[in-house]
C-alpha atoms as a PDB file:
ATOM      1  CA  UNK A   1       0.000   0.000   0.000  1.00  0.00           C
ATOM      2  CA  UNK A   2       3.103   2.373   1.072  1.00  0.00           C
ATOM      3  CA  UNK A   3       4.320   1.958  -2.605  1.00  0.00           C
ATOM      4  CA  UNK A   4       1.352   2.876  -3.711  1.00  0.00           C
ATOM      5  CA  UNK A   5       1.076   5.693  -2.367  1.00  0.00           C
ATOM      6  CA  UNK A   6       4.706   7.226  -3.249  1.00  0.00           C
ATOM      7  CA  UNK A   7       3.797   6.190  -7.079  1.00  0.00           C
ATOM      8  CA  UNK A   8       0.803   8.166  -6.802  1.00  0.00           C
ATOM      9  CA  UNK A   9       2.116  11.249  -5.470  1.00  0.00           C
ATOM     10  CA  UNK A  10       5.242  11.261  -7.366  1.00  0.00           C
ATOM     11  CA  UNK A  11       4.804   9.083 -10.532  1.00  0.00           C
ATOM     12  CA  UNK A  12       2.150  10.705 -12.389  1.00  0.00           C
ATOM     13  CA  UNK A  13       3.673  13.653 -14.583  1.00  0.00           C
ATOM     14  CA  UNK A  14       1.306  14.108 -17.419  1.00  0.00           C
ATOM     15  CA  UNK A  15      -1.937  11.653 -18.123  1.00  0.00           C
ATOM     16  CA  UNK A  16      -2.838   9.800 -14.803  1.00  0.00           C
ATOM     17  CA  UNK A  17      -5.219   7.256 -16.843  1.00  0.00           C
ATOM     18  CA  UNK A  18      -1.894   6.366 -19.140  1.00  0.00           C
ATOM     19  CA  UNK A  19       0.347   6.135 -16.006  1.00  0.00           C
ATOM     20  CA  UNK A  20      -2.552   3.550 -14.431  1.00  0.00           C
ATOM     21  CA  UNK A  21      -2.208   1.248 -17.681  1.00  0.00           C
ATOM     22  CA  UNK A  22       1.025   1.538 -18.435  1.00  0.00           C
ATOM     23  CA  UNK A  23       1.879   0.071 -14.837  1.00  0.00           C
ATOM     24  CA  UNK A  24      -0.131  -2.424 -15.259  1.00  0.00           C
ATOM     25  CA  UNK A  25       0.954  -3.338 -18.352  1.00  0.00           C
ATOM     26  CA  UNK A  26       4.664  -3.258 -16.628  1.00  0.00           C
ATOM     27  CA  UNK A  27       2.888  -5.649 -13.971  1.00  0.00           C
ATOM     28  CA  UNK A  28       1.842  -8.183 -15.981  1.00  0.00           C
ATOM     29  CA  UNK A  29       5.423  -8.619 -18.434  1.00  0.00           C
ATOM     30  CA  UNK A  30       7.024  -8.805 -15.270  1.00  0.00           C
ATOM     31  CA  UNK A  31       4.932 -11.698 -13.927  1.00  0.00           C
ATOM     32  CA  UNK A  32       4.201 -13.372 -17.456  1.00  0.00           C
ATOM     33  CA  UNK A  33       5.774 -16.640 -16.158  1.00  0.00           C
ATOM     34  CA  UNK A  34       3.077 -17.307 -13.978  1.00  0.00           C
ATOM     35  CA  UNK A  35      -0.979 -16.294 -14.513  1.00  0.00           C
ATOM     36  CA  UNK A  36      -1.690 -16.383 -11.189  1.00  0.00           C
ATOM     37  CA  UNK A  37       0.921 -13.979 -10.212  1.00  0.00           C
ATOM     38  CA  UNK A  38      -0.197 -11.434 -12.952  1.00  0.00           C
ATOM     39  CA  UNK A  39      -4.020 -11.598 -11.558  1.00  0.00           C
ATOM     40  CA  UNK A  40      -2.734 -11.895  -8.039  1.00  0.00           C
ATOM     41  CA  UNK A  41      -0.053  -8.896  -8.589  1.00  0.00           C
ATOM     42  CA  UNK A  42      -2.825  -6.560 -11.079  1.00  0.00           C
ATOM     43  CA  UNK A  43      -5.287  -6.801  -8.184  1.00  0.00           C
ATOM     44  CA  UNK A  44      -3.174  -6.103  -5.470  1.00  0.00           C
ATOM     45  CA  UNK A  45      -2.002  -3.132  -7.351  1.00  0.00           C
ATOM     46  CA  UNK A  46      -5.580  -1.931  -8.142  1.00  0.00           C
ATOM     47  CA  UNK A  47      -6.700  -2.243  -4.527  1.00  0.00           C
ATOM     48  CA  UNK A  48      -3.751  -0.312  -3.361  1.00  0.00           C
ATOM     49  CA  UNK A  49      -4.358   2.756  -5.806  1.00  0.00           C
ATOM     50  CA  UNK A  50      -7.936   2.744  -4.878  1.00  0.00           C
ATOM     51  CA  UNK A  51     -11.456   3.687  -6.564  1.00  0.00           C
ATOM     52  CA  UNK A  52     -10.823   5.354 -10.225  1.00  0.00           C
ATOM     53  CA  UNK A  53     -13.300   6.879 -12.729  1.00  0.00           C
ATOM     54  CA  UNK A  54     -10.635   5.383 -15.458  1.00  0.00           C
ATOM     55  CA  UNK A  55     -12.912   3.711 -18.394  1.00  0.00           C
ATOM     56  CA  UNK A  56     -11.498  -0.114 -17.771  1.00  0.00           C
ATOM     57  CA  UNK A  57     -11.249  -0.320 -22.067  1.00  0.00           C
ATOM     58  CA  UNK A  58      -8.622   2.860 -22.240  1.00  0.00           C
ATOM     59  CA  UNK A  59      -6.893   1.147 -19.601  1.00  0.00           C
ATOM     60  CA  UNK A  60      -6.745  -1.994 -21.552  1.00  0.00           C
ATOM     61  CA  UNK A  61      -5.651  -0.528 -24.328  1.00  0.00           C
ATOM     62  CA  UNK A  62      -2.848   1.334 -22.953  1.00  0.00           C
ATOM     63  CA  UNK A  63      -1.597  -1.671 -20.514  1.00  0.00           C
ATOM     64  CA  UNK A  64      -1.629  -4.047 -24.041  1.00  0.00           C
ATOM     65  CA  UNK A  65      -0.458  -1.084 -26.054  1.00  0.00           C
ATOM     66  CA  UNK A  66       2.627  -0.661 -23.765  1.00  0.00           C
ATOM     67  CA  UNK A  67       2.603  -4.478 -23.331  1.00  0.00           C
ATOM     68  CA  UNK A  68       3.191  -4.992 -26.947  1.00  0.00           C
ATOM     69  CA  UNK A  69       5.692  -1.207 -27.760  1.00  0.00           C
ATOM     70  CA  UNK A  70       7.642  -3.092 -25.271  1.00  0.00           C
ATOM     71  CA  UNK A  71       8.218  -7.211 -26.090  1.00  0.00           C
ATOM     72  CA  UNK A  72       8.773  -5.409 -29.375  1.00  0.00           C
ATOM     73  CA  UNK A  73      11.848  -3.133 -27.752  1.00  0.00           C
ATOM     74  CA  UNK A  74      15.384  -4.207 -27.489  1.00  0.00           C
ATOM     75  CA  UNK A  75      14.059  -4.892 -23.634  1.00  0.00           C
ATOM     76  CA  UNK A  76      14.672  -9.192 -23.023  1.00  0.00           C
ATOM     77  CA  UNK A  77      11.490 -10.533 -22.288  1.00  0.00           C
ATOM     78  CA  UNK A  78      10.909 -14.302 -22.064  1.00  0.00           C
ATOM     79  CA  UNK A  79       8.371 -14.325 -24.644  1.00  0.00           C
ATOM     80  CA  UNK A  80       8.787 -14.575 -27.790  1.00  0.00           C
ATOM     81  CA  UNK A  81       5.518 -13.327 -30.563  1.00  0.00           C
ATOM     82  CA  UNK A  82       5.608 -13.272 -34.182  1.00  0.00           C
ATOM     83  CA  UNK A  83       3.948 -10.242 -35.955  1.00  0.00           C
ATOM     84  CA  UNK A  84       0.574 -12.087 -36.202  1.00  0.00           C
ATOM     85  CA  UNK A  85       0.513 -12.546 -32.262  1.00  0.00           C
ATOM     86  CA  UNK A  86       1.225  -8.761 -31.772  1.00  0.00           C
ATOM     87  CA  UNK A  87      -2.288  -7.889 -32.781  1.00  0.00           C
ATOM     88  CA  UNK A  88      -4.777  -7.312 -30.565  1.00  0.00           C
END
């Protein structure tokens, strides 16, 4: 919850929704190995930053969007996807 609260006050620069999505999109790579670490580790996160008035499809869209800018990056991720899997 502490964590939460520092990222709150000092992480957001520009568009709070973006920031939201692209953390959780930064959530889930980093627990990709196991699915019940990304639901476990998504939740925990949303709990700790609390009620938003975020529409939950933006947010998608920005957590895959940033999901997908970065498996594409020079960033090693354990997955590997092929152009066709990049699509959402």
């Amino acid at each position: 919850m502490e964590i939460v609260n520092i990222m709150k006050k000092n992480f957001p620069k520009g568009n709070i929704v973006f920031d939201y999505g692209y953390l959780l999109g930064h959530i889930a790579l980093h627990t990709l190995t196991s699915p019940e670490k990304i639901m476990a580790s998504m939740e925990a996160f949303m709990k700790g930053y609390g009620e938003t008035d975020f529409k939950e499809e933006t947010v998608k869209k920005i957590a895959l969007g940033s999901m997908l800018y970065r498996l594409d990056s020079i960033v090693p991720y354990l997955v590997n996807l092929d152009f066709r899997s990049k699509k959402i």
